[in-house]
Protein backbone atom coordinates (compact mmCIF):
# COMPACT_ATOMS: atom_id res chain seq x y z
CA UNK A 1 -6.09 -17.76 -5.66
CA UNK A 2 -4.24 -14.34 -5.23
CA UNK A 3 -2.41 -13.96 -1.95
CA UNK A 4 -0.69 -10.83 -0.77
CA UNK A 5 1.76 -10.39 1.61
CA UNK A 6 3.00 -7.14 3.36
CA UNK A 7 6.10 -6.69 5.04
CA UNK A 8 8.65 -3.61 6.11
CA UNK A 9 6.30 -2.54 9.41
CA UNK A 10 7.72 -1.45 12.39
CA UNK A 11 8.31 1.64 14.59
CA UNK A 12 10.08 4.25 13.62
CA UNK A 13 10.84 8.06 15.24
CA UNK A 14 8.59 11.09 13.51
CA UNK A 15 10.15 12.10 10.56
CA UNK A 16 11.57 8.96 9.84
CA UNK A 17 11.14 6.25 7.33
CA UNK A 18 9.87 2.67 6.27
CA UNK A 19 9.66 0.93 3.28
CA UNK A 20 6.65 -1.98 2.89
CA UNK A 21 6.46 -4.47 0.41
CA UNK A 22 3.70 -6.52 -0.78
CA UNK A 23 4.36 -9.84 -2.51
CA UNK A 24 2.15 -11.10 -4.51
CA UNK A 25 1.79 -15.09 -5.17
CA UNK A 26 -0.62 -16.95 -7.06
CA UNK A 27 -0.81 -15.07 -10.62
CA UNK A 28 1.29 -12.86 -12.30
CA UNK A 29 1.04 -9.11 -10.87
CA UNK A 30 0.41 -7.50 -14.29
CA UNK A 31 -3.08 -8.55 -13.90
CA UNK A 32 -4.06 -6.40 -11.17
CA UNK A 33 -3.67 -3.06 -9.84
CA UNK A 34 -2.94 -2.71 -6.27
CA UNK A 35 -4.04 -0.44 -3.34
CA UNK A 36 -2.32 0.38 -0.16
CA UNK A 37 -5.10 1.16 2.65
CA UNK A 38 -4.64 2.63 6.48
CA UNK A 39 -6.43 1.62 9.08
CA UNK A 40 -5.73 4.15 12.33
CA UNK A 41 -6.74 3.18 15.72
CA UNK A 42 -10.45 3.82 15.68
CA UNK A 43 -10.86 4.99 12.44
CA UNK A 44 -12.20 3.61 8.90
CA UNK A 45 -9.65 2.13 6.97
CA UNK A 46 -8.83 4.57 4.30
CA UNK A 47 -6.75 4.31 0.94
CA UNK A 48 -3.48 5.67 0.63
CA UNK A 49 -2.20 5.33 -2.78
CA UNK A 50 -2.81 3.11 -5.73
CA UNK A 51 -0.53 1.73 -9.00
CA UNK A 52 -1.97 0.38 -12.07
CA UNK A 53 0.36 -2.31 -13.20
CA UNK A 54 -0.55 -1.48 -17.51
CA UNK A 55 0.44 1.92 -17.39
CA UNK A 56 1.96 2.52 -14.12
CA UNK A 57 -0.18 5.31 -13.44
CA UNK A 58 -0.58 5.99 -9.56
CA UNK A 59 -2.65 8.11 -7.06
CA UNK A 60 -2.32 9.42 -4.10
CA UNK A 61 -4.35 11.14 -0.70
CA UNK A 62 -3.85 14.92 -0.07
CA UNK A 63 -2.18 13.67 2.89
CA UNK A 64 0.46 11.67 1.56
CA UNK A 65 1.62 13.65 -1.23
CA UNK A 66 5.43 13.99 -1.38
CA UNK A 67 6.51 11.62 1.22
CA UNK A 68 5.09 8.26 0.21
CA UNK A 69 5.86 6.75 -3.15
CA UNK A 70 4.32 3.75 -4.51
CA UNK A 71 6.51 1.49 -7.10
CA UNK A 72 5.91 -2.09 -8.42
CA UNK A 73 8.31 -4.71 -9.43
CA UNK A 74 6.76 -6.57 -11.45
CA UNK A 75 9.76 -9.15 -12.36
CA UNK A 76 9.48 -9.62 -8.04
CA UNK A 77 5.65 -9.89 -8.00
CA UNK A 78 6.02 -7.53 -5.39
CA UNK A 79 4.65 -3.28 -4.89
CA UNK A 80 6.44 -0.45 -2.45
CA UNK A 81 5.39 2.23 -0.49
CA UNK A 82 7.98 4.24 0.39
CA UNK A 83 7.13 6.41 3.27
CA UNK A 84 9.30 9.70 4.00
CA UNK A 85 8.75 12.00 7.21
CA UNK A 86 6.91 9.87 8.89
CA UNK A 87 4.36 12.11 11.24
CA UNK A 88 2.15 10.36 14.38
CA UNK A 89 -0.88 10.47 11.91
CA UNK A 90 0.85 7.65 9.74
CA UNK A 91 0.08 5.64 12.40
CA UNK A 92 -1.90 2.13 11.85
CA UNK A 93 -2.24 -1.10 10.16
CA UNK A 94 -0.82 -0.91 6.50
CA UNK A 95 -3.16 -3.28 4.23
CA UNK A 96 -1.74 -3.63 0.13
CA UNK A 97 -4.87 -5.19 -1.95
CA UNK A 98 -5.20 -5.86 -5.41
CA UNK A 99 -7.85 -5.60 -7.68
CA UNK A 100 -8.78 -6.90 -11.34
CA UNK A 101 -8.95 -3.86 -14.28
CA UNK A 102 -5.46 -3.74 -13.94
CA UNK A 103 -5.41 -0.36 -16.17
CA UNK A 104 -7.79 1.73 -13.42
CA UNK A 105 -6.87 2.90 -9.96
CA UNK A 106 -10.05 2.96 -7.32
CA UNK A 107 -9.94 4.38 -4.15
CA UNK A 108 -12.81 1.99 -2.89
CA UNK A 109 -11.71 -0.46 -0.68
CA UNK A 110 -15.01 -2.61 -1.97
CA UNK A 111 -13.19 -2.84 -5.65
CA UNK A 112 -10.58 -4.87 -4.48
CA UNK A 113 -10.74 -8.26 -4.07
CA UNK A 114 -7.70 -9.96 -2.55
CA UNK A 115 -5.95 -8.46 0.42
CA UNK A 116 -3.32 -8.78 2.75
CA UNK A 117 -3.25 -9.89 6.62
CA UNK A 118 -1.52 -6.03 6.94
CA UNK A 119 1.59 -4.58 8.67
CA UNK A 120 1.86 -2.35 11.57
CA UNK A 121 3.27 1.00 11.52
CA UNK A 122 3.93 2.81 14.67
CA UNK A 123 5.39 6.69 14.52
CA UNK A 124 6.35 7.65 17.78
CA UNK A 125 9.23 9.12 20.09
């Protein structure tokens, strides 16, 4: 059984930074490609960015573009998201999930099967 854990939450100043990891256990990361989903205070949780683990193609909200990154390590089992200027918005649980077709990205939370217990980020002064 595939089991993900994310780490790197915390609470951090607008226009600041985190990093979160998710380590994977179980199988070997190659297999899978892997989501990172948002879930804001009363709000659907909503994907963020994805990596394929084949070609290491990723994808990305309108929102996010140039200030997250995603990156996978896949000596370390483990994927990043790097997240630059950090605004209020950011704000929620941070959920990493993986998902079988390793080779296609999907920004359906319903395509992935294994998931994370999530990581809180807080942005504010």
């Amino acid at each position: 059984q595939l089991k993900l854990v994310e780490s790197g939450g915390g609470l951090v100043q607008p226009g600041g930074s985190l990093r979160l990891s998710c380590t994977v256990s179980g199988n070997t990361l190659e297999y899978y490609a892997v989501g990172w989903f948002r879930q804001a205070p009363g709000k659907e949780r909503e994907v963020i960015s994805c990596v394929t683990l084949t070609h290491g193609s990723t994808d990305y909200i309108d929102s996010v573009v140039g200030r997250f990154a995603i990156s996978r390590d896949n000596a370390k089992n483990t994927v990043y998201l790097q997240m630059n200027s950090l605004r209020p918005e950011d704000t929620g649980v941070y959920y990493c999930a993986a998902k079988t077709i390793a080779n296609l990205c999907s920004r359906f939370g319903v395509q992935y099967g294994f998931w994370g217990q999530g990581t809180q980020v807080t942005v504010s002064s």
